[in-house]
PDB file of N, CA and C in Angstrom:
ATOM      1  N   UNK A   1     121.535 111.798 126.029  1.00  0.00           N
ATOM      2  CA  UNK A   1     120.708 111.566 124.865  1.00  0.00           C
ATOM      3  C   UNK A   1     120.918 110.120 124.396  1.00  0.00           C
ATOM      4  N   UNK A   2     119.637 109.642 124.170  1.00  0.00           N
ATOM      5  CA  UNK A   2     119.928 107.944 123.296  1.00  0.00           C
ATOM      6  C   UNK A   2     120.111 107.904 122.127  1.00  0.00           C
ATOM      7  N   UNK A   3     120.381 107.064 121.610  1.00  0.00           N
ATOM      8  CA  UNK A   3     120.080 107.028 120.251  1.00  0.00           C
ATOM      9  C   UNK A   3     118.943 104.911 119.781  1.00  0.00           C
ATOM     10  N   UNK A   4     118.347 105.257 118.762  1.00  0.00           N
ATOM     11  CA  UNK A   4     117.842 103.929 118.910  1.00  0.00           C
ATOM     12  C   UNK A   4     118.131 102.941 117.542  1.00  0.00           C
ATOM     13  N   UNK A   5     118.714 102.369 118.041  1.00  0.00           N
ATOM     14  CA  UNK A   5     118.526 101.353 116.831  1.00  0.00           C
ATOM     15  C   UNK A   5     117.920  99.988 116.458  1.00  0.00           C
ATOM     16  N   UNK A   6     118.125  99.429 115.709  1.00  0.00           N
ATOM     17  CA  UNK A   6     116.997  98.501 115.596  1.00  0.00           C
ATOM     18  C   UNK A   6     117.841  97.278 114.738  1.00  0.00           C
ATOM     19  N   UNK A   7     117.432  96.280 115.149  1.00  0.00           N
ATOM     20  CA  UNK A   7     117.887  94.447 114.425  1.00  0.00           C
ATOM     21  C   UNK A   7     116.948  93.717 113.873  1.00  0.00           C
ATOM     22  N   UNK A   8     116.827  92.828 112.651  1.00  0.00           N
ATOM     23  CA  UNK A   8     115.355  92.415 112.801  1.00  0.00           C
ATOM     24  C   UNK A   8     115.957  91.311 111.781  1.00  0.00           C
ATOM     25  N   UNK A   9     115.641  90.408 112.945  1.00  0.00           N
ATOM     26  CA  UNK A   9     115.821  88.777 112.901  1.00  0.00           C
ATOM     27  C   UNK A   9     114.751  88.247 112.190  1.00  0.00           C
ATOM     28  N   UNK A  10     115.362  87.222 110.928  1.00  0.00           N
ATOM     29  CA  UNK A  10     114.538  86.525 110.462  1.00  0.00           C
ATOM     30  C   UNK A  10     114.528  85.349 111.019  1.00  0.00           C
ATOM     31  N   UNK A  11     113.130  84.434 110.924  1.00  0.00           N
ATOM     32  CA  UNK A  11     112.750  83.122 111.336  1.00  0.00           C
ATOM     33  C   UNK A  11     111.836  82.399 110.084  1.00  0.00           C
ATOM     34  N   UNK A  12     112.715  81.357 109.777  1.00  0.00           N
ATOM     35  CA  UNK A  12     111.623  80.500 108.854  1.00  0.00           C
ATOM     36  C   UNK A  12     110.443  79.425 109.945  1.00  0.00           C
ATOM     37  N   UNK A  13     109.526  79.182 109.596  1.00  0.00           N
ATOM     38  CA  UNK A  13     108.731  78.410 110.339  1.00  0.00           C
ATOM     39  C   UNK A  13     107.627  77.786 109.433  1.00  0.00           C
ATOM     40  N   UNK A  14     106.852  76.887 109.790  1.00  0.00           N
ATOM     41  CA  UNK A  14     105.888  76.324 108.820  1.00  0.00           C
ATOM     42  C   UNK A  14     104.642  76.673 108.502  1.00  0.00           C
ATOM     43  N   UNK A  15     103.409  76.198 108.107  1.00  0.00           N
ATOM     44  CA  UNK A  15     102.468  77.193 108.008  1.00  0.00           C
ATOM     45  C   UNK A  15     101.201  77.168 108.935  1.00  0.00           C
ATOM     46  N   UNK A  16     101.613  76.413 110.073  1.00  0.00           N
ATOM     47  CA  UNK A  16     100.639  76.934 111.431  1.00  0.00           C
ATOM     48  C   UNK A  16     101.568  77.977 112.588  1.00  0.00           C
ATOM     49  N   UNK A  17     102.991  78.669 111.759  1.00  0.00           N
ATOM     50  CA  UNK A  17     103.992  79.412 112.833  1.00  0.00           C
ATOM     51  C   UNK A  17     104.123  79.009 114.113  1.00  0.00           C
ATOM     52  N   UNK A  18     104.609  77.489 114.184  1.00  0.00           N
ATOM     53  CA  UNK A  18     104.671  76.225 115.354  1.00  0.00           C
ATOM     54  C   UNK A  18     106.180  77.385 115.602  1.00  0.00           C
ATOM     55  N   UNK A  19     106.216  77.674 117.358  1.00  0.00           N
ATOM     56  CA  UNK A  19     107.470  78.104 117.652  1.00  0.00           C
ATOM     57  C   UNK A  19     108.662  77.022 117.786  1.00  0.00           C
ATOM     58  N   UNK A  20     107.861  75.476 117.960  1.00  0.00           N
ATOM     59  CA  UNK A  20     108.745  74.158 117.599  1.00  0.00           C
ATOM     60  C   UNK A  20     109.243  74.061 116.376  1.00  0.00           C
ATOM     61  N   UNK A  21     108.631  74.497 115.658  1.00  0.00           N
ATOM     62  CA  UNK A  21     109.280  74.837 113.945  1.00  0.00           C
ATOM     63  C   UNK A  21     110.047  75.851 113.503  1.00  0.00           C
ATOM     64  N   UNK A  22     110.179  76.768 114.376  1.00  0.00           N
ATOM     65  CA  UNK A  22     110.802  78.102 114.360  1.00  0.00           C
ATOM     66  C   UNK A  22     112.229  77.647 114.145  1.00  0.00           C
ATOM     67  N   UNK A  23     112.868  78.568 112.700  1.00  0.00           N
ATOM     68  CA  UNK A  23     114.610  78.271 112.692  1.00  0.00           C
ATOM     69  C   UNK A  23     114.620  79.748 111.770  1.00  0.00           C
ATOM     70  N   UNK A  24     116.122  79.742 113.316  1.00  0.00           N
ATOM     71  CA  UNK A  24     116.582  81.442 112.990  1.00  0.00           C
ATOM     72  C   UNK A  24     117.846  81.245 111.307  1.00  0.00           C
ATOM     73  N   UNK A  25     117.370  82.285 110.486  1.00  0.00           N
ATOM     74  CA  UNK A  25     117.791  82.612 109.198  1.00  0.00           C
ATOM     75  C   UNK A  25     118.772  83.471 108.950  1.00  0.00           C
ATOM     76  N   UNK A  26     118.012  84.468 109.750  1.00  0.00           N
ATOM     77  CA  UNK A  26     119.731  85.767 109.655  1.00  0.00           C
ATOM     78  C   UNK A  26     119.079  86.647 110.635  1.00  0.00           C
ATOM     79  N   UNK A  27     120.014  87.532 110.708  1.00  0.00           N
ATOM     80  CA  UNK A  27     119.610  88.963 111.255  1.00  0.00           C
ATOM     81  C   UNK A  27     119.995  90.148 110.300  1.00  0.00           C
ATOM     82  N   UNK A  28     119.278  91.221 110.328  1.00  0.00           N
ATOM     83  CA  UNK A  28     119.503  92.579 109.241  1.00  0.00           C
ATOM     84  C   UNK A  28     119.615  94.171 110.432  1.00  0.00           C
ATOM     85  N   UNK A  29     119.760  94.804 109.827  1.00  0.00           N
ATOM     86  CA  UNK A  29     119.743  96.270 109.750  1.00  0.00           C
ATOM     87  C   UNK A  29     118.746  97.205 109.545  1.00  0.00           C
ATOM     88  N   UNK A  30     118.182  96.769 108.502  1.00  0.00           N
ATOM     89  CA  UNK A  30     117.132  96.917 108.181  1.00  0.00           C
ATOM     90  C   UNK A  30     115.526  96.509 107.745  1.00  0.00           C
ATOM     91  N   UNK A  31     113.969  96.969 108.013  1.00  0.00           N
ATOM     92  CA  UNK A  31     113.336  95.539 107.645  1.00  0.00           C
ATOM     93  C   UNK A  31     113.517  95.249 105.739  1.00  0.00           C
ATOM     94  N   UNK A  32     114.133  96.412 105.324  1.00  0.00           N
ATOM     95  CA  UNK A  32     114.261  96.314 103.866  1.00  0.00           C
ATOM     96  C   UNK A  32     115.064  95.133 103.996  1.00  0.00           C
ATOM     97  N   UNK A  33     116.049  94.875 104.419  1.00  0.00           N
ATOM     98  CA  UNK A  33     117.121  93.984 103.942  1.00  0.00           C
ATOM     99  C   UNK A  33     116.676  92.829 104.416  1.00  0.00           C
ATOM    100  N   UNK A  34     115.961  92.845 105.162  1.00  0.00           N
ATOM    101  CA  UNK A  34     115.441  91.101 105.592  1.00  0.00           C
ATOM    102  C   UNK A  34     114.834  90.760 104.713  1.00  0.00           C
ATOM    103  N   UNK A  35     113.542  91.631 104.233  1.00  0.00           N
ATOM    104  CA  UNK A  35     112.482  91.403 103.111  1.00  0.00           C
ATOM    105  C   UNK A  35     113.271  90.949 101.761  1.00  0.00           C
ATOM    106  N   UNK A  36     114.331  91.793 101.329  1.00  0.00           N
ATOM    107  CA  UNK A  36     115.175  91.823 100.518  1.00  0.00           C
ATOM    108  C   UNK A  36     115.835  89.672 100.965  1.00  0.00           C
ATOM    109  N   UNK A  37     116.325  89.844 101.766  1.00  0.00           N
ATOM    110  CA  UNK A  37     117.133  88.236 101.840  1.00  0.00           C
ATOM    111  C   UNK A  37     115.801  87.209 101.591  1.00  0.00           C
ATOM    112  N   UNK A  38     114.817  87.131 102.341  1.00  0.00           N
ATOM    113  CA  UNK A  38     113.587  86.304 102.421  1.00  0.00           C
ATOM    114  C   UNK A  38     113.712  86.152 100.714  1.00  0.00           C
ATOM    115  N   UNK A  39     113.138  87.482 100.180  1.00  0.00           N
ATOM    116  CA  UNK A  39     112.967  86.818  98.906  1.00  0.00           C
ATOM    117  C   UNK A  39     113.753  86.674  97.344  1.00  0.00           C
ATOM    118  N   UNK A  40     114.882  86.569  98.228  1.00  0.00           N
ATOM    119  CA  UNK A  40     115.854  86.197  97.233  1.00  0.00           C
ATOM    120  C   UNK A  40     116.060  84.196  97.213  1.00  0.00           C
ATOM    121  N   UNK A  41     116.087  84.005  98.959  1.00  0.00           N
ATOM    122  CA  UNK A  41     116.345  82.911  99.510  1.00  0.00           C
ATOM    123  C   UNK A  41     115.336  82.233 100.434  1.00  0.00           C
ATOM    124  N   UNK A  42     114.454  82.108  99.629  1.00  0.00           N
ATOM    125  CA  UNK A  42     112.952  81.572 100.564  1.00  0.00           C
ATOM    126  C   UNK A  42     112.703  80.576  99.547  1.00  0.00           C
ATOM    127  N   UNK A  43     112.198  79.372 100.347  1.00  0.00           N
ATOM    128  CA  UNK A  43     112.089  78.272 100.598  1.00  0.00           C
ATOM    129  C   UNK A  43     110.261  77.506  99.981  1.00  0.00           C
ATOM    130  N   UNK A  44     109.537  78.370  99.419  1.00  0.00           N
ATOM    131  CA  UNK A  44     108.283  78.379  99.121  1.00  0.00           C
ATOM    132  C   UNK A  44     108.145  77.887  97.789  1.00  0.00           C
ATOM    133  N   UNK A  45     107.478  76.873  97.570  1.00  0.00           N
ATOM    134  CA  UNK A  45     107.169  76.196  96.095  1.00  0.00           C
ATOM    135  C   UNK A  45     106.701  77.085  95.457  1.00  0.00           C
ATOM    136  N   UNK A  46     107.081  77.471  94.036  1.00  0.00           N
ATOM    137  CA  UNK A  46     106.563  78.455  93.096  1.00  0.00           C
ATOM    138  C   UNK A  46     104.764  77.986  93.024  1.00  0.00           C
ATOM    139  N   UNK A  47     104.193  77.049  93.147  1.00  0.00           N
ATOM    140  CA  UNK A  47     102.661  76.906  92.503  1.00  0.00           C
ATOM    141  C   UNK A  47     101.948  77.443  93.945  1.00  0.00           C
ATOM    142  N   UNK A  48     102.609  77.866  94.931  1.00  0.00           N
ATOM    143  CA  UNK A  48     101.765  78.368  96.213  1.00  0.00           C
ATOM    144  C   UNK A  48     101.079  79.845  95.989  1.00  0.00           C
ATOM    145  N   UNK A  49     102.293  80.346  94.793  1.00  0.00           N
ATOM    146  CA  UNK A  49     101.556  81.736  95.034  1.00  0.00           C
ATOM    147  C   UNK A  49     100.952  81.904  94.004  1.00  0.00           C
ATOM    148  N   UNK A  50      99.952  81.152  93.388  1.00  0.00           N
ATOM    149  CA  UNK A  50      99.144  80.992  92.121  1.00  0.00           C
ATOM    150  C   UNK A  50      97.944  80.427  92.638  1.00  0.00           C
ATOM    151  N   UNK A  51      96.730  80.484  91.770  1.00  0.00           N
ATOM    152  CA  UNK A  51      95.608  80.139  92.895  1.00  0.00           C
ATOM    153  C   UNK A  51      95.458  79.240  92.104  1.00  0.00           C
ATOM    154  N   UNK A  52      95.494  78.817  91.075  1.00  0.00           N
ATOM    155  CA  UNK A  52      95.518  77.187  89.950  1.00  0.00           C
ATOM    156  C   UNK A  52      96.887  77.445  89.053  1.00  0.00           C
ATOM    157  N   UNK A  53      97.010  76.071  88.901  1.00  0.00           N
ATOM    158  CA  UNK A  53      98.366  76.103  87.511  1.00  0.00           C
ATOM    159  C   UNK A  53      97.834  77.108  86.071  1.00  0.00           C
ATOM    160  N   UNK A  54      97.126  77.175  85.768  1.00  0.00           N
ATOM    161  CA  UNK A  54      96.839  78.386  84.895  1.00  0.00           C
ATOM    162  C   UNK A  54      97.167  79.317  84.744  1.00  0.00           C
ATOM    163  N   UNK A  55      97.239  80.031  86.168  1.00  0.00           N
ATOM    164  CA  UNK A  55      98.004  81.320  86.282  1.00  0.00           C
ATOM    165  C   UNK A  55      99.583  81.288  85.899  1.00  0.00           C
ATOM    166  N   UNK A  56      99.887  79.986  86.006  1.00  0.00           N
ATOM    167  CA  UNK A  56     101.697  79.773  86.404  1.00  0.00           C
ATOM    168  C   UNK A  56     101.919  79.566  84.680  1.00  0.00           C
ATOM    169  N   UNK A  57     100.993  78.781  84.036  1.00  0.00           N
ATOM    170  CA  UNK A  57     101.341  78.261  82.454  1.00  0.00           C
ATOM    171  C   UNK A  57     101.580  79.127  81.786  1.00  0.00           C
ATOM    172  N   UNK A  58     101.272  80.422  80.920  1.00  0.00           N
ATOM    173  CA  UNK A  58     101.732  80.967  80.004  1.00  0.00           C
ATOM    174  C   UNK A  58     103.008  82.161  80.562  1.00  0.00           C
ATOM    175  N   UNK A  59     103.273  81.989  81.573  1.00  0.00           N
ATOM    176  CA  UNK A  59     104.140  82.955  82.130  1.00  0.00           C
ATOM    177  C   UNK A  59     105.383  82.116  81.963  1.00  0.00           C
ATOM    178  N   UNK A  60     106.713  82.984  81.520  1.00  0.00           N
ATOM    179  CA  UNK A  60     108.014  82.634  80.960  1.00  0.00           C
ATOM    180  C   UNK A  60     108.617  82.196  82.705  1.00  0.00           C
ATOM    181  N   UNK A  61     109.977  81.869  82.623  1.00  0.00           N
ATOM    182  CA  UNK A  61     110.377  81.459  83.929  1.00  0.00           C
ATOM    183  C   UNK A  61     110.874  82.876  84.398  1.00  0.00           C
ATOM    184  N   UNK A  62     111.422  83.470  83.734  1.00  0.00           N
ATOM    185  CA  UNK A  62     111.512  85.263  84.415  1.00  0.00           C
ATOM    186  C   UNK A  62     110.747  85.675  85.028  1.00  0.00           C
ATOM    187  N   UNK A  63     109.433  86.054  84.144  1.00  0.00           N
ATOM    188  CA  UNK A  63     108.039  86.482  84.791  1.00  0.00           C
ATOM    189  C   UNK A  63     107.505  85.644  85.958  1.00  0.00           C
ATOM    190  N   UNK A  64     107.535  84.529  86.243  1.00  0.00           N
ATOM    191  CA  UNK A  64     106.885  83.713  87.158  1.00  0.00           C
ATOM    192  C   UNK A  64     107.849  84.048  88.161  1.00  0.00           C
ATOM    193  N   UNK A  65     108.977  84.055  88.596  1.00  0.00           N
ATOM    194  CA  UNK A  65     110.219  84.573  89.202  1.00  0.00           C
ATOM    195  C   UNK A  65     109.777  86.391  90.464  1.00  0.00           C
ATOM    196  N   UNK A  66     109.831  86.834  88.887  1.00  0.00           N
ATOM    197  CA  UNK A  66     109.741  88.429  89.181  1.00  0.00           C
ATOM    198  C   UNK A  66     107.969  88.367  90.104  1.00  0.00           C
ATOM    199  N   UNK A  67     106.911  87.704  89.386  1.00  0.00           N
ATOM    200  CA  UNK A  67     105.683  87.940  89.713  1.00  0.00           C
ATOM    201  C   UNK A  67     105.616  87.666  91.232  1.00  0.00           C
ATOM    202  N   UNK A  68     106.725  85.955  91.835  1.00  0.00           N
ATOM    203  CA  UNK A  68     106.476  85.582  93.107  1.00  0.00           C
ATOM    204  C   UNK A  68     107.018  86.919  93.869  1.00  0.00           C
ATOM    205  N   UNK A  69     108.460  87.480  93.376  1.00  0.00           N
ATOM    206  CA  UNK A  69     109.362  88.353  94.205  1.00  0.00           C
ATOM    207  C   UNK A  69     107.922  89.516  94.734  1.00  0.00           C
ATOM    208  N   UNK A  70     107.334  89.743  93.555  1.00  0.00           N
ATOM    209  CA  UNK A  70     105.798  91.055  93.640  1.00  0.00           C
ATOM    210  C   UNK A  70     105.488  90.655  94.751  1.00  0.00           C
ATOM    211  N   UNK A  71     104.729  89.617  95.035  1.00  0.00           N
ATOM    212  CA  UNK A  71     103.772  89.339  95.800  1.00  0.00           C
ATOM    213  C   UNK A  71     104.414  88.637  97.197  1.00  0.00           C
ATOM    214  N   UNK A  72     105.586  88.274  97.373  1.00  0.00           N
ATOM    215  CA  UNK A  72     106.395  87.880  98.545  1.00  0.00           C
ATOM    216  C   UNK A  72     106.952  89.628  99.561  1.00  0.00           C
ATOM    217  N   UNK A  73     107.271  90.673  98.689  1.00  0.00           N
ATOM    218  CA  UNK A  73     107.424  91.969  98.561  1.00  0.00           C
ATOM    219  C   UNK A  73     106.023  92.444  99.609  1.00  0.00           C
ATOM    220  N   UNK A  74     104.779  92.350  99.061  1.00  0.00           N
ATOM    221  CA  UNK A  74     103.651  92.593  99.401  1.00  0.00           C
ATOM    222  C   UNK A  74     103.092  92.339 100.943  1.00  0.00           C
ATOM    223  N   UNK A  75     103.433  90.720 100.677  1.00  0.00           N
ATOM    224  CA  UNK A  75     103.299  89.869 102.044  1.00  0.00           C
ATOM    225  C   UNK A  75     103.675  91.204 103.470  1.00  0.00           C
ATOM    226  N   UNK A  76     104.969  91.680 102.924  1.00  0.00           N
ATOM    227  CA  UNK A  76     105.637  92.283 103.732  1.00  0.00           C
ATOM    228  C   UNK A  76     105.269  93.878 104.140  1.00  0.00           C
ATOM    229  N   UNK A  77     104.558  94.557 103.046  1.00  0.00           N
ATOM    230  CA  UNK A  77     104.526  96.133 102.939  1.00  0.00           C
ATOM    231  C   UNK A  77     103.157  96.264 104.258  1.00  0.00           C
ATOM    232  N   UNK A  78     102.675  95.477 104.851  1.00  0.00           N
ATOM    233  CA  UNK A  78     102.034  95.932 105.977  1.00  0.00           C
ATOM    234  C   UNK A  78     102.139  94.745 107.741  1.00  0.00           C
ATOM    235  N   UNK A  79     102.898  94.109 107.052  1.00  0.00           N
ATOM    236  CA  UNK A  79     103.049  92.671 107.927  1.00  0.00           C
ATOM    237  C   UNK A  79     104.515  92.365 108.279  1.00  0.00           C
ATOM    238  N   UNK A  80     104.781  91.852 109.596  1.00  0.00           N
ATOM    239  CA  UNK A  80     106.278  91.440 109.680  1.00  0.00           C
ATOM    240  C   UNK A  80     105.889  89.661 109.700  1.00  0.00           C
ATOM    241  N   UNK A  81     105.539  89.302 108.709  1.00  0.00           N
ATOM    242  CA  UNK A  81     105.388  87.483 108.537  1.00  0.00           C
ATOM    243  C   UNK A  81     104.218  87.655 107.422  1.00  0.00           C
ATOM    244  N   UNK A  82     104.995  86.427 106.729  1.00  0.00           N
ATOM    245  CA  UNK A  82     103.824  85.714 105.341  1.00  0.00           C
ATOM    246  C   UNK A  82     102.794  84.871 106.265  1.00  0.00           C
ATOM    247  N   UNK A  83     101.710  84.960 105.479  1.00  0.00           N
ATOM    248  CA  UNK A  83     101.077  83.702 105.858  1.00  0.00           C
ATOM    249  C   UNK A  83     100.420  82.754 104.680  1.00  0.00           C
ATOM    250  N   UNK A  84      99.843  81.788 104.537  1.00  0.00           N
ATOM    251  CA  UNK A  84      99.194  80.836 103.719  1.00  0.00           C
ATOM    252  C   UNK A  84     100.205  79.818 103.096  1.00  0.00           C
ATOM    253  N   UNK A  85     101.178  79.749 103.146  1.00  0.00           N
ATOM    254  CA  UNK A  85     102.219  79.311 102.517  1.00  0.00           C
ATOM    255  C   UNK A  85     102.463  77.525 103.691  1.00  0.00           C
ATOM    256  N   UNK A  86     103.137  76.770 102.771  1.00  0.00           N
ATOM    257  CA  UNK A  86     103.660  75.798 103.827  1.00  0.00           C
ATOM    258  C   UNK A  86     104.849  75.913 104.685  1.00  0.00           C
ATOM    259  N   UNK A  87     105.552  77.409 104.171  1.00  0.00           N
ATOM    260  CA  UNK A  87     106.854  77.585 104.511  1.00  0.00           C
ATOM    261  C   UNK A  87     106.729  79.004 104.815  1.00  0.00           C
ATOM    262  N   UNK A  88     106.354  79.435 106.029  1.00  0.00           N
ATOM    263  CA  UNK A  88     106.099  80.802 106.107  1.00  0.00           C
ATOM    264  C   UNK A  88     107.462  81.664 106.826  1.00  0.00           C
ATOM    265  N   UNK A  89     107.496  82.874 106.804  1.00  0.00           N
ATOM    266  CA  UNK A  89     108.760  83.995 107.362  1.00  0.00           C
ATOM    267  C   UNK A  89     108.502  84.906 108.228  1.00  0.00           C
ATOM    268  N   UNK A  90     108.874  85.309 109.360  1.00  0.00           N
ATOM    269  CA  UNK A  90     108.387  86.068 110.044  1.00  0.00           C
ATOM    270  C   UNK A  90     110.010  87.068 110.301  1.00  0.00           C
ATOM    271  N   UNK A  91     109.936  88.361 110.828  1.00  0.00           N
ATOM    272  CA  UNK A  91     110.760  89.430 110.791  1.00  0.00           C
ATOM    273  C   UNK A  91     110.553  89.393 112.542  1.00  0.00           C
ATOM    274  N   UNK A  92     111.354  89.739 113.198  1.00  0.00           N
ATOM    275  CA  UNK A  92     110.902  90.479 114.441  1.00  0.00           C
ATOM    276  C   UNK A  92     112.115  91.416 114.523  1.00  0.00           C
ATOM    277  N   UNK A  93     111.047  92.392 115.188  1.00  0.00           N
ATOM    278  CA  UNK A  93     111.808  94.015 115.645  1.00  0.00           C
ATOM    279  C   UNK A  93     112.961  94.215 117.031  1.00  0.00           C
ATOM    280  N   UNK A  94     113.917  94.178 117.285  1.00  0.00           N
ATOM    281  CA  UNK A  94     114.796  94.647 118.472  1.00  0.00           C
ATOM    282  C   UNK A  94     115.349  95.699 118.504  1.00  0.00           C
ATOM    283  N   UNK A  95     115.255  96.271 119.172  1.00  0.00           N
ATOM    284  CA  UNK A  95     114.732  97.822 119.719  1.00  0.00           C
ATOM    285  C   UNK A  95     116.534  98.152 120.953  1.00  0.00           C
ATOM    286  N   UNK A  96     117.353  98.606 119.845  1.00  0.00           N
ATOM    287  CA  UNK A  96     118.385  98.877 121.222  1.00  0.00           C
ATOM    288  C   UNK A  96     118.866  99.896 121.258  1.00  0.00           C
ATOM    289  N   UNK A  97     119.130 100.395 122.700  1.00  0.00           N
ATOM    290  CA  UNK A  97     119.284 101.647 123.100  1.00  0.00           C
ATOM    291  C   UNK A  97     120.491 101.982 123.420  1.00  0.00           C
ATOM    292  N   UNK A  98     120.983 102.794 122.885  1.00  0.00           N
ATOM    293  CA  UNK A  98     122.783 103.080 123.396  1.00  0.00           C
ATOM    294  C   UNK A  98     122.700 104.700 123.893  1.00  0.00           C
ATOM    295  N   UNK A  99     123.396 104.577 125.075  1.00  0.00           N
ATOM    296  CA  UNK A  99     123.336 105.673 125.998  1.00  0.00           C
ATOM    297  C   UNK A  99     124.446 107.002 125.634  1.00  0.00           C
ATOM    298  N   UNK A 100     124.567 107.717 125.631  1.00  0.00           N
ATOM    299  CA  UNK A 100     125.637 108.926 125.287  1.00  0.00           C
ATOM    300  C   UNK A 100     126.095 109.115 126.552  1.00  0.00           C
TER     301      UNK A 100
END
């Protein structure tokens, strides 16, 4: 019987995902915990995820904080990589098999 487990390496890269731009970040356990590191420790100018400074102005520095974590969170709930950003993240899946 196998059992399967799984690794899932983060990569920061830029925002055409040049594999010349590709730099490895960490590796996780889980894709929660990658998603979880990305957006604690990601690299993305706060006015990227706003579609004009308007959106960013009456919001406190908490809220603007919490709102990017929302929508960096999101990026992720159907996708293993952000896109539109100048500083994008990608997850990949490794798949390993240990034999009994």
């Amino acid at each position: 019987m196998s059992k399967n487990k799984q690794l899932f390496p983060v990569f920061e890269t830029d925002s055409w995902h040049s594999t010349a731009k590709k730099r490895f970040r960490g590796i996780f356990t889980s894709k929660t915990a990658a998603v979880n590191a990305i957006v604690k420790n990601h690299e993305i100018d706060d006015h990227e995820f706003f579609e004009n400074i308007h959106e960013m102005i009456p919001l406190t520095k908490t809220e603007r904080e919490a709102e990017i974590k929302r929508r960096l969170r999101k990026d992720f709930e159907d996708s293993l990589q952000t896109q539109g950003y100048s500083v994008n993240y990608e997850i990949e899946v490794i798949n390993l098999n240990e034999w009994d």
